[in-house]
ModelCIF file with pLDDT and N, C-alpha, C, O atoms, coordinates in Angstrom:
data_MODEL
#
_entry.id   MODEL 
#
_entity.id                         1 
_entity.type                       polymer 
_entity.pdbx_number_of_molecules   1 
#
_entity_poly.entity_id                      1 
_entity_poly.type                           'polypeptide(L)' 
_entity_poly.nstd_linkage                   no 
_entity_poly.nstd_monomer                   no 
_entity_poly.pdbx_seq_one_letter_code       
;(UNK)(UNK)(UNK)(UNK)(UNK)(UNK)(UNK)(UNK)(UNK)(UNK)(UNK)(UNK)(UNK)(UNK)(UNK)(UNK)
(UNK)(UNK)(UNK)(UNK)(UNK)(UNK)(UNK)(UNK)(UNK)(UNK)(UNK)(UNK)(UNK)(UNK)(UNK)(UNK)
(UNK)(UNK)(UNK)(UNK)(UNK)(UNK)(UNK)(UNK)(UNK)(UNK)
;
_entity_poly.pdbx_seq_one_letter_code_can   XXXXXXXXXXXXXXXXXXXXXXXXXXXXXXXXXXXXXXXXXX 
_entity_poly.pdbx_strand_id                 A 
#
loop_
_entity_poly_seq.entity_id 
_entity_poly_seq.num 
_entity_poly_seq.mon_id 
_entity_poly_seq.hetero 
1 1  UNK n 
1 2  UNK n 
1 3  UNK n 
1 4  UNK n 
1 5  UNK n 
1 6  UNK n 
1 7  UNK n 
1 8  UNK n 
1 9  UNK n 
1 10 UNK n 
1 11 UNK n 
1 12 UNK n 
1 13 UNK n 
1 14 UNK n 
1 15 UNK n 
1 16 UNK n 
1 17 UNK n 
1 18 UNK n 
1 19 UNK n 
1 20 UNK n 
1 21 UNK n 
1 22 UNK n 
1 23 UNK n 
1 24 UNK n 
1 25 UNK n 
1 26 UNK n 
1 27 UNK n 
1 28 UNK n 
1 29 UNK n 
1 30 UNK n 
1 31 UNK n 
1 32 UNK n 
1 33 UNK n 
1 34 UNK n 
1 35 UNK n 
1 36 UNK n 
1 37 UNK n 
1 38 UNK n 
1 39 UNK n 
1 40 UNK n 
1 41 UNK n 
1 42 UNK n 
#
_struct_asym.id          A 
_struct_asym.entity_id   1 
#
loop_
_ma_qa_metric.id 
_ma_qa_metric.mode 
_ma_qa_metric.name 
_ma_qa_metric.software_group_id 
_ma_qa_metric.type 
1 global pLDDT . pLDDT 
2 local  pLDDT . pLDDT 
#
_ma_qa_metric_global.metric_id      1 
_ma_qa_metric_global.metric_value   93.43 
_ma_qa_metric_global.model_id       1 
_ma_qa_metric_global.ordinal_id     1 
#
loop_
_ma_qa_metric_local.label_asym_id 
_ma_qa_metric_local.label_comp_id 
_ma_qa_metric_local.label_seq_id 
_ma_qa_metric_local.metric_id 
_ma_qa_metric_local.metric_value 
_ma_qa_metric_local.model_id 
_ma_qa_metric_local.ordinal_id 
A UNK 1  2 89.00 1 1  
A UNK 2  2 90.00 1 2  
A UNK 3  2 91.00 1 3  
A UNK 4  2 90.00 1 4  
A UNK 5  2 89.00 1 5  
A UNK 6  2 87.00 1 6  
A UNK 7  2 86.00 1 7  
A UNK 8  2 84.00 1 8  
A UNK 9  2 80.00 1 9  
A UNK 10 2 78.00 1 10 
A UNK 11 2 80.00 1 11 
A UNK 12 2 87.00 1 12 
A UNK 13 2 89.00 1 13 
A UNK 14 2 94.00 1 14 
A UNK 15 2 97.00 1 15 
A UNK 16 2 97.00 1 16 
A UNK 17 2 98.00 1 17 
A UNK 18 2 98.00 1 18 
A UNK 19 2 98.00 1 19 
A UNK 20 2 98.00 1 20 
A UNK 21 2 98.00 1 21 
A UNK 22 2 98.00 1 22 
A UNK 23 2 97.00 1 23 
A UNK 24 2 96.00 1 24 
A UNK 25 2 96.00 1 25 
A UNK 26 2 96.00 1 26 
A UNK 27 2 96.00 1 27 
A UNK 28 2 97.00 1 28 
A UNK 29 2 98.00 1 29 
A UNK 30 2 97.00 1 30 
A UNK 31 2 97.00 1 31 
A UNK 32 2 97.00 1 32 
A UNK 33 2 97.00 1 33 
A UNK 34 2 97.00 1 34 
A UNK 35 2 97.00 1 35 
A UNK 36 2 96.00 1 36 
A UNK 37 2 96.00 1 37 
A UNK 38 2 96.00 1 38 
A UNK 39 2 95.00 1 39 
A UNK 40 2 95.00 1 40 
A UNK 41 2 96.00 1 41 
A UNK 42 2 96.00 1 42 
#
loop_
_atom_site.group_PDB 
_atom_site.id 
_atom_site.type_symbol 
_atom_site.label_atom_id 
_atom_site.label_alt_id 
_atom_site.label_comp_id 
_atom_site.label_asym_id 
_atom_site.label_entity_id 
_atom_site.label_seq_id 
_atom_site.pdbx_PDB_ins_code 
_atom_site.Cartn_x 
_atom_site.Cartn_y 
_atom_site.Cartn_z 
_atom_site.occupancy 
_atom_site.B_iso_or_equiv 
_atom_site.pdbx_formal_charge 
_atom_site.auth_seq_id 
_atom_site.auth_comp_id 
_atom_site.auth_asym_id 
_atom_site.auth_atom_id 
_atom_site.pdbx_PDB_model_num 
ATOM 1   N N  . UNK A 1 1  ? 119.371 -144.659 -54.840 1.00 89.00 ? 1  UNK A N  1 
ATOM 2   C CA . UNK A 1 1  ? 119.755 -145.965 -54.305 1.00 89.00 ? 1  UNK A CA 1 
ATOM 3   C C  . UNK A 1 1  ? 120.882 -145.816 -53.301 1.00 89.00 ? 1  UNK A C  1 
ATOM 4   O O  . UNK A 1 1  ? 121.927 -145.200 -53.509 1.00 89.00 ? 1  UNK A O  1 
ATOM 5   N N  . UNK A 1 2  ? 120.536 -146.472 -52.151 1.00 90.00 ? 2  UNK A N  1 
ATOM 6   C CA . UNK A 1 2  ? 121.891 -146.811 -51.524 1.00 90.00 ? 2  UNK A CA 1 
ATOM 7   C C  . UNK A 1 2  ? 123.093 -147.534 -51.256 1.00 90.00 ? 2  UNK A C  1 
ATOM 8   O O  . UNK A 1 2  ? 124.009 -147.413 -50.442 1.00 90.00 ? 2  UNK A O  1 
ATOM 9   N N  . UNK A 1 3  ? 122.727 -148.584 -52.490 1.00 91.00 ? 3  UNK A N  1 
ATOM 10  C CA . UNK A 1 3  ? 123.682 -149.668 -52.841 1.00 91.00 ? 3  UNK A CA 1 
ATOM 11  C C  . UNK A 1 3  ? 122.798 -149.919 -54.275 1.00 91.00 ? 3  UNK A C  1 
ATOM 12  O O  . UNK A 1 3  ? 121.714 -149.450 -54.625 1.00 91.00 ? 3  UNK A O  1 
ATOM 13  N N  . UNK A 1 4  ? 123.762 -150.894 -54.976 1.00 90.00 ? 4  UNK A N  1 
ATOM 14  C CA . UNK A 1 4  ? 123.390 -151.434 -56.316 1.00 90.00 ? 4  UNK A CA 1 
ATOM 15  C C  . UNK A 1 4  ? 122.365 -151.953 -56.047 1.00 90.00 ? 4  UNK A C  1 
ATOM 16  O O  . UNK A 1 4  ? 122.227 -152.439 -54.924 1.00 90.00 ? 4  UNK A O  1 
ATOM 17  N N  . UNK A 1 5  ? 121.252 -152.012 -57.067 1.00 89.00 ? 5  UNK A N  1 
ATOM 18  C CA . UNK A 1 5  ? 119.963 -152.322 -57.273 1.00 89.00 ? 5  UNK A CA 1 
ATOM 19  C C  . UNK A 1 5  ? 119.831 -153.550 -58.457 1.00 89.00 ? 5  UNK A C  1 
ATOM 20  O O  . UNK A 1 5  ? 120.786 -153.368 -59.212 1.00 89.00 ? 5  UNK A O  1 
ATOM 21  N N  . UNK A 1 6  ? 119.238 -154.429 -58.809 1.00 87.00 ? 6  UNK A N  1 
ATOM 22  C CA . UNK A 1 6  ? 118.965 -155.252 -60.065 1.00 87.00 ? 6  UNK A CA 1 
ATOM 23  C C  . UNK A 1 6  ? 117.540 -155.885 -59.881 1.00 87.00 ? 6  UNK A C  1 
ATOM 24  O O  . UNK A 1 6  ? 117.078 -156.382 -58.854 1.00 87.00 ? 6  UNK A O  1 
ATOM 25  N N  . UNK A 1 7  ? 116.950 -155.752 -61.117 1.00 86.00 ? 7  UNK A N  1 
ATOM 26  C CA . UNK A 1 7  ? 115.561 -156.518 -61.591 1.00 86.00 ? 7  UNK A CA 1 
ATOM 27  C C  . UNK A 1 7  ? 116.014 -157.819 -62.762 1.00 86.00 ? 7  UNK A C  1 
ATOM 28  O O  . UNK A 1 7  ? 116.733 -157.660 -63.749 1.00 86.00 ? 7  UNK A O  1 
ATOM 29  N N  . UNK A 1 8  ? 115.306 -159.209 -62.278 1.00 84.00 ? 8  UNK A N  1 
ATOM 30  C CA . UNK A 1 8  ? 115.808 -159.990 -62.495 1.00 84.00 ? 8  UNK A CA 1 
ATOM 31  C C  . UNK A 1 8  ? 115.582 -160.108 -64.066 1.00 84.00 ? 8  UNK A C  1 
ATOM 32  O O  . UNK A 1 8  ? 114.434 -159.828 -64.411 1.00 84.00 ? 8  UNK A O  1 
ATOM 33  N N  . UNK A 1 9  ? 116.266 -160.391 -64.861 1.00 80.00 ? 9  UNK A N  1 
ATOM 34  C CA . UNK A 1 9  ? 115.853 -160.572 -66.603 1.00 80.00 ? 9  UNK A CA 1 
ATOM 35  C C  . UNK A 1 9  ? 115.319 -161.716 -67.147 1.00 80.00 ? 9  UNK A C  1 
ATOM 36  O O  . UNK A 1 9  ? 114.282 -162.282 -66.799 1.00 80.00 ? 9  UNK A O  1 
ATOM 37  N N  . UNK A 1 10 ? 116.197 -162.070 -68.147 1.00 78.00 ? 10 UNK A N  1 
ATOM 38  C CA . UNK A 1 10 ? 115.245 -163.303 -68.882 1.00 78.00 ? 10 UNK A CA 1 
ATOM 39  C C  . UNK A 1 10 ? 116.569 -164.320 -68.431 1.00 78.00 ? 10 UNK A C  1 
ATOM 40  O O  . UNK A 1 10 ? 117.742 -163.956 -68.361 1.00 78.00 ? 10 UNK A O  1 
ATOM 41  N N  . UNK A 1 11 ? 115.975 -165.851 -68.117 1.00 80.00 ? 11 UNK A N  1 
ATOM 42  C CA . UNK A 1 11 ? 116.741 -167.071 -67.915 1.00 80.00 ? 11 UNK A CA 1 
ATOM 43  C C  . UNK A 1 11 ? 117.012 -167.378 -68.879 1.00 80.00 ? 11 UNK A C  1 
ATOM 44  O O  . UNK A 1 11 ? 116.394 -166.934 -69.846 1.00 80.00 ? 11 UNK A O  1 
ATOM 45  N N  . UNK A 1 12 ? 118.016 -168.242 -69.026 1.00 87.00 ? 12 UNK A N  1 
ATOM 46  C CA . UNK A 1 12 ? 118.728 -168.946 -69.889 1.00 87.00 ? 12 UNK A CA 1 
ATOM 47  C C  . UNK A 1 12 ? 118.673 -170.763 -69.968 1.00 87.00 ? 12 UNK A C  1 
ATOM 48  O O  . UNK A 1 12 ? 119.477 -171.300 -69.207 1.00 87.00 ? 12 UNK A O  1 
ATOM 49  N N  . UNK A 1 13 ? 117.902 -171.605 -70.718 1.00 89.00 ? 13 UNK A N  1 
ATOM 50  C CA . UNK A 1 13 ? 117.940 -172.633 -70.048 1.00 89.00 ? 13 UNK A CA 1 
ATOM 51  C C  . UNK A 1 13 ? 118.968 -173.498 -70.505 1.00 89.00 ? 13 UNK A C  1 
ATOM 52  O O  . UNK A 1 13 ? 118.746 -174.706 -70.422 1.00 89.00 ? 13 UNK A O  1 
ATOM 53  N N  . UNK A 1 14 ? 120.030 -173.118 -70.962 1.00 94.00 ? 14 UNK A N  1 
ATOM 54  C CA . UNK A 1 14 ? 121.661 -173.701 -71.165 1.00 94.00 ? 14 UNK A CA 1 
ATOM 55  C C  . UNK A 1 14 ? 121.771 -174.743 -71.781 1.00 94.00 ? 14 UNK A C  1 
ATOM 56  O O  . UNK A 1 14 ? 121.396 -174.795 -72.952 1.00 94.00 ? 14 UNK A O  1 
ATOM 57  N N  . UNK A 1 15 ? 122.352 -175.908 -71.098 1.00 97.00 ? 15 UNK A N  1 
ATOM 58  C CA . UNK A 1 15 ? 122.802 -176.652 -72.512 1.00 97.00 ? 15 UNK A CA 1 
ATOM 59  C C  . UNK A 1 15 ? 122.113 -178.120 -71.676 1.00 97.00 ? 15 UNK A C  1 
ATOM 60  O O  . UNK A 1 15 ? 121.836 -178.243 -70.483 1.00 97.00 ? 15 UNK A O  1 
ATOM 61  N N  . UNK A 1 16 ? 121.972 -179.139 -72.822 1.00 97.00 ? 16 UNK A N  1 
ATOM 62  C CA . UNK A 1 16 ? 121.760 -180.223 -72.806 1.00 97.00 ? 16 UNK A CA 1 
ATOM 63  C C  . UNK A 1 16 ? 122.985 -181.232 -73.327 1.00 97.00 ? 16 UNK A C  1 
ATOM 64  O O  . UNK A 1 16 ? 123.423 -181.101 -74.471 1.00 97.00 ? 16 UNK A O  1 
ATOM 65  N N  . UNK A 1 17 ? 123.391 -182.015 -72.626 1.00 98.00 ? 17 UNK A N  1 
ATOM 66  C CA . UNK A 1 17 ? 124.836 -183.101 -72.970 1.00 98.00 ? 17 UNK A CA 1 
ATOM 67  C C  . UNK A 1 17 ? 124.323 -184.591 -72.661 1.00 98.00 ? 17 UNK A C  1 
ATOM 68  O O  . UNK A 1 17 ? 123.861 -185.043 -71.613 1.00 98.00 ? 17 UNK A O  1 
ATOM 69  N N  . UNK A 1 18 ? 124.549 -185.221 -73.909 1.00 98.00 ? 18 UNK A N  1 
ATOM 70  C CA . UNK A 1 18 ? 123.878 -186.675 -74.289 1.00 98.00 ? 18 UNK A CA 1 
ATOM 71  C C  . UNK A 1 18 ? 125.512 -187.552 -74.417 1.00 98.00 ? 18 UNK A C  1 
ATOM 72  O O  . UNK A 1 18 ? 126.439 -187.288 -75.182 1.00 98.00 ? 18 UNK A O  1 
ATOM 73  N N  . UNK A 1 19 ? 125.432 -188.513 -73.497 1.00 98.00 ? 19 UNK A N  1 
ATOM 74  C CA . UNK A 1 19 ? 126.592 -189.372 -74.246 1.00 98.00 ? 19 UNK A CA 1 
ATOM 75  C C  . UNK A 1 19 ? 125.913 -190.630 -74.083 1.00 98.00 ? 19 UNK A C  1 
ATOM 76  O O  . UNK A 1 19 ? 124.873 -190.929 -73.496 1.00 98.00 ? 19 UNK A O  1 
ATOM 77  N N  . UNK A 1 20 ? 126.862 -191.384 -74.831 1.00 98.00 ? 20 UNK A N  1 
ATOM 78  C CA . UNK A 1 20 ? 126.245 -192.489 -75.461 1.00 98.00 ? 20 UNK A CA 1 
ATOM 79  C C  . UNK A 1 20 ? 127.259 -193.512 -76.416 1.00 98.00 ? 20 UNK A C  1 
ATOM 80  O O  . UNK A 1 20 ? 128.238 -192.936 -76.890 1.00 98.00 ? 20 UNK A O  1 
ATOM 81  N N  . UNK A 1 21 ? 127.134 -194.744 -76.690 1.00 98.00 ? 21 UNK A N  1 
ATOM 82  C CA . UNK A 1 21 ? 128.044 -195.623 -77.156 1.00 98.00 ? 21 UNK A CA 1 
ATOM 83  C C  . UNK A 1 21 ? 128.185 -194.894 -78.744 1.00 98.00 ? 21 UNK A C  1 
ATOM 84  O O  . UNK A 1 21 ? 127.351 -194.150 -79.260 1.00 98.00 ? 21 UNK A O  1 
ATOM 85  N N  . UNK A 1 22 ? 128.900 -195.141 -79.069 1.00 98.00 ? 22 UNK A N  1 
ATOM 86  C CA . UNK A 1 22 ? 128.934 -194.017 -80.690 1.00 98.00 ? 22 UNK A CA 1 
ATOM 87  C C  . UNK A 1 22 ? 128.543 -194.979 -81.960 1.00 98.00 ? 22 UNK A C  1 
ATOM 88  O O  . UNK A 1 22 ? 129.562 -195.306 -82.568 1.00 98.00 ? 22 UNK A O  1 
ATOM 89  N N  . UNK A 1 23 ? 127.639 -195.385 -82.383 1.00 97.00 ? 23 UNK A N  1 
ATOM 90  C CA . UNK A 1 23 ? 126.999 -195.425 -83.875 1.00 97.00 ? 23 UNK A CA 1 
ATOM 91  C C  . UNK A 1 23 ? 126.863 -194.604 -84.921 1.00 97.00 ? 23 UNK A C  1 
ATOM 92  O O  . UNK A 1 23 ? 125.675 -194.569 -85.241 1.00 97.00 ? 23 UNK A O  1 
ATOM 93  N N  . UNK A 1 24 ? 127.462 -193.993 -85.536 1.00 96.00 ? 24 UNK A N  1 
ATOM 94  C CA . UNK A 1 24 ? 126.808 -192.757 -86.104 1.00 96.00 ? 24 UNK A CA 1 
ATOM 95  C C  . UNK A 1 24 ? 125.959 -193.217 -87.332 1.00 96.00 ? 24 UNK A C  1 
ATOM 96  O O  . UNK A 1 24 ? 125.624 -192.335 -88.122 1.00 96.00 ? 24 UNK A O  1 
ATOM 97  N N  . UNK A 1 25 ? 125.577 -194.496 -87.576 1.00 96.00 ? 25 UNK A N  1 
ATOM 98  C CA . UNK A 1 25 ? 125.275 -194.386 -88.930 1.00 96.00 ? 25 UNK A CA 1 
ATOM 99  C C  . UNK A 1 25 ? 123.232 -194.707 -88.325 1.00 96.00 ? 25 UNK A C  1 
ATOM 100 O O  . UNK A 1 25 ? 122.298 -194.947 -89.089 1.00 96.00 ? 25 UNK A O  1 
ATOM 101 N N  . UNK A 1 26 ? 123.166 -194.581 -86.791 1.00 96.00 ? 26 UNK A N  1 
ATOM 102 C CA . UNK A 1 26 ? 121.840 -195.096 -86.095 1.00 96.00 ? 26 UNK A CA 1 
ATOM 103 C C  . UNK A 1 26 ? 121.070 -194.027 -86.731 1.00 96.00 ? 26 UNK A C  1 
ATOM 104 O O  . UNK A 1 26 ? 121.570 -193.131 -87.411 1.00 96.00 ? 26 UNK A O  1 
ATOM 105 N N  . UNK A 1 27 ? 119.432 -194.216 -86.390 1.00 96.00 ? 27 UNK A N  1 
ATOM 106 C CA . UNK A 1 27 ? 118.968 -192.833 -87.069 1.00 96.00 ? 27 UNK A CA 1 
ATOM 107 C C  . UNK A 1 27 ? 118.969 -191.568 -85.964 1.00 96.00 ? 27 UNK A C  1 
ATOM 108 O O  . UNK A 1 27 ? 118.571 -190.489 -86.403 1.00 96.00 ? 27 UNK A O  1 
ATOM 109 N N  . UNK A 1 28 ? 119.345 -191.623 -84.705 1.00 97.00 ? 28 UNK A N  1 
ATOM 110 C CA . UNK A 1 28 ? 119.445 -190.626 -83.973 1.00 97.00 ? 28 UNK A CA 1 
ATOM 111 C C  . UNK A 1 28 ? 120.928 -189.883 -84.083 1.00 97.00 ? 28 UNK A C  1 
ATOM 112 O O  . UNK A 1 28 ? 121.149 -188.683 -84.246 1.00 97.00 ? 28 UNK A O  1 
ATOM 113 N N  . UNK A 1 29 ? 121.399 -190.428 -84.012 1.00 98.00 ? 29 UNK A N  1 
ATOM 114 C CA . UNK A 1 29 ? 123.146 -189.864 -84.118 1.00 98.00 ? 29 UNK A CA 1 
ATOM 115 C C  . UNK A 1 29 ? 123.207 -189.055 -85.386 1.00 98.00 ? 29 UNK A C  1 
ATOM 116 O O  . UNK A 1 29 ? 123.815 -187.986 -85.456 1.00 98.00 ? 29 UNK A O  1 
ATOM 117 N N  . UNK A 1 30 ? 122.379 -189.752 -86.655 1.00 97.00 ? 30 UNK A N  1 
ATOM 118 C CA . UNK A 1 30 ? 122.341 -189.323 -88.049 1.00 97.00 ? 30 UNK A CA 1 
ATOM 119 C C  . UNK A 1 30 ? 121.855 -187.945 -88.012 1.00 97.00 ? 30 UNK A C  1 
ATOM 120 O O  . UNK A 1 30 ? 122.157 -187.012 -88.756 1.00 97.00 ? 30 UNK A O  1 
ATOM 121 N N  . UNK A 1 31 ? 121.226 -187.971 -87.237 1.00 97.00 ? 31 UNK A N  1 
ATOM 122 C CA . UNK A 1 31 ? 119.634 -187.050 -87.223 1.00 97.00 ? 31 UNK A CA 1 
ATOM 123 C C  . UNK A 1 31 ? 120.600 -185.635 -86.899 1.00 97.00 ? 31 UNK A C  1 
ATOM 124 O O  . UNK A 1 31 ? 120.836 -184.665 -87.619 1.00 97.00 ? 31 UNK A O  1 
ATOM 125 N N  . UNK A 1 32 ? 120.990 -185.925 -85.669 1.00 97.00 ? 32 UNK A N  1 
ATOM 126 C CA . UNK A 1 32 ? 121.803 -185.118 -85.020 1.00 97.00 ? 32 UNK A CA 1 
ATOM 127 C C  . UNK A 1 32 ? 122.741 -184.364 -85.732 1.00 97.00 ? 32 UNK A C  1 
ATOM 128 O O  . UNK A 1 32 ? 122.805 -183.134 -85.748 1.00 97.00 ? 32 UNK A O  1 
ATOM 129 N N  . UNK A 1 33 ? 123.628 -185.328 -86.451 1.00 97.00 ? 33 UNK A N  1 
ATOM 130 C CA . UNK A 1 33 ? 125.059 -184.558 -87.155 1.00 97.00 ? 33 UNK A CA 1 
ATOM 131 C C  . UNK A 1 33 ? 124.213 -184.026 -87.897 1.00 97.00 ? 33 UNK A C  1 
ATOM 132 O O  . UNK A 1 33 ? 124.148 -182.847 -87.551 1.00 97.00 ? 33 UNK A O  1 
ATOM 133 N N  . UNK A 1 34 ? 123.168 -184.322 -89.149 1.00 97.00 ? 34 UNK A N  1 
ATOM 134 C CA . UNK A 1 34 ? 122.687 -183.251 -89.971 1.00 97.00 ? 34 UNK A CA 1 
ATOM 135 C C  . UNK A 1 34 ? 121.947 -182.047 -89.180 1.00 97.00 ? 34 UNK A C  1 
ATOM 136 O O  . UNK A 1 34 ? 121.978 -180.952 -89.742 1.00 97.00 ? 34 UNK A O  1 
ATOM 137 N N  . UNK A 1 35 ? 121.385 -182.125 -88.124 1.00 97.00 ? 35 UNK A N  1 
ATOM 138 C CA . UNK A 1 35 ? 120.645 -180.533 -87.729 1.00 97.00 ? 35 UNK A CA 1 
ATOM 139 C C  . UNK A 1 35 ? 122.328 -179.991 -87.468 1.00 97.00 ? 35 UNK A C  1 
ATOM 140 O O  . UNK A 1 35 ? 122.544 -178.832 -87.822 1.00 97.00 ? 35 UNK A O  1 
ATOM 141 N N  . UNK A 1 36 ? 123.217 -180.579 -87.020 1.00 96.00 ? 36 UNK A N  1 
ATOM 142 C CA . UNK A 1 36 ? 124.388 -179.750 -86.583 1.00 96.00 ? 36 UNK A CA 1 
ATOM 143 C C  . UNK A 1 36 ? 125.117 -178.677 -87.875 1.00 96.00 ? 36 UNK A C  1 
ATOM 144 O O  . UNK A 1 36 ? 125.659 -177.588 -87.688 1.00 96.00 ? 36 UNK A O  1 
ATOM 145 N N  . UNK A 1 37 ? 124.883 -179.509 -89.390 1.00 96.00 ? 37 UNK A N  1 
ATOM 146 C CA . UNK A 1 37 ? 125.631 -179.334 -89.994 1.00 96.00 ? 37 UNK A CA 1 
ATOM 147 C C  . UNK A 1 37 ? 124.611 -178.401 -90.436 1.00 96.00 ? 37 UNK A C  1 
ATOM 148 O O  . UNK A 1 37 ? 125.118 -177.288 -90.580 1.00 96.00 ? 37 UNK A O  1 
ATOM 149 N N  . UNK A 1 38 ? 122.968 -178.419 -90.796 1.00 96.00 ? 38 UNK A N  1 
ATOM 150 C CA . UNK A 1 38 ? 122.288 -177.173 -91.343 1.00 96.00 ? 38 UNK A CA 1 
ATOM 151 C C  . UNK A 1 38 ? 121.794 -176.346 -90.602 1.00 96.00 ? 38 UNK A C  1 
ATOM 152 O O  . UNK A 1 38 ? 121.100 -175.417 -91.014 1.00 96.00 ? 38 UNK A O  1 
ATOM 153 N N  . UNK A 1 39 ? 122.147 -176.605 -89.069 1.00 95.00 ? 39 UNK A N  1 
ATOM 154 C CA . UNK A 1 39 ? 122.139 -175.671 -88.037 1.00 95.00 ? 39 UNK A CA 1 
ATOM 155 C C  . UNK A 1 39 ? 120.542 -175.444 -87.624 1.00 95.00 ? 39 UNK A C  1 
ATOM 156 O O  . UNK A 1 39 ? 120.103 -174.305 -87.465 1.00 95.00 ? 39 UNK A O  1 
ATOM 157 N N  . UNK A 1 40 ? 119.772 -176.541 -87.478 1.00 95.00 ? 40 UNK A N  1 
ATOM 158 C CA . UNK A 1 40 ? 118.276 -176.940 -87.438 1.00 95.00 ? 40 UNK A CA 1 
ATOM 159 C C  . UNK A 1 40 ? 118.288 -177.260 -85.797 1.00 95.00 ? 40 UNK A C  1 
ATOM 160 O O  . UNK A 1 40 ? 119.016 -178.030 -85.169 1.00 95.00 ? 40 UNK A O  1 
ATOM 161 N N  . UNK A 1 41 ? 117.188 -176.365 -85.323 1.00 96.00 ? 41 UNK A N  1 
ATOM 162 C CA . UNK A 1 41 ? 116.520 -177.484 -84.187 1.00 96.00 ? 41 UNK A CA 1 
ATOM 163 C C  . UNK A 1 41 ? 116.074 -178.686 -84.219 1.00 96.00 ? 41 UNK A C  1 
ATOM 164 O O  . UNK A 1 41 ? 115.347 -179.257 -85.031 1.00 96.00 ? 41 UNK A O  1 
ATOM 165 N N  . UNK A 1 42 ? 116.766 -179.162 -82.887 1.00 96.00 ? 42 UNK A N  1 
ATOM 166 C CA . UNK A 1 42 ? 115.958 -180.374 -82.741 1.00 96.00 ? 42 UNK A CA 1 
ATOM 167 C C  . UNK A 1 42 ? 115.299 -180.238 -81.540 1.00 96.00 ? 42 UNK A C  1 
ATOM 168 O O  . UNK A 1 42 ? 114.536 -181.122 -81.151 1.00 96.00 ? 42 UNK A O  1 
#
């Protein structure tokens, strides 16, 4: 090589950020804190 070389790898598709008026007791907000807390996809 005559300079640095790179082959491109695997993407990353990063983060998703939701805001919103705060309910927590709605069933989405609910939904949410529990996958957070047993560490579940959503």
């Amino acid at each position: 090589s005559t300079a640095k070389e790179f082959e491109t790898g695997l993407s990353d598709a990063g983060t998703l950020t939701l805001n919103y008026n705060f309910a927590p007791n709605t069933g989405v907000q609910a939904a949410m804190r529990a996958a957070k807390v047993a560490g579940d996809e959503i």
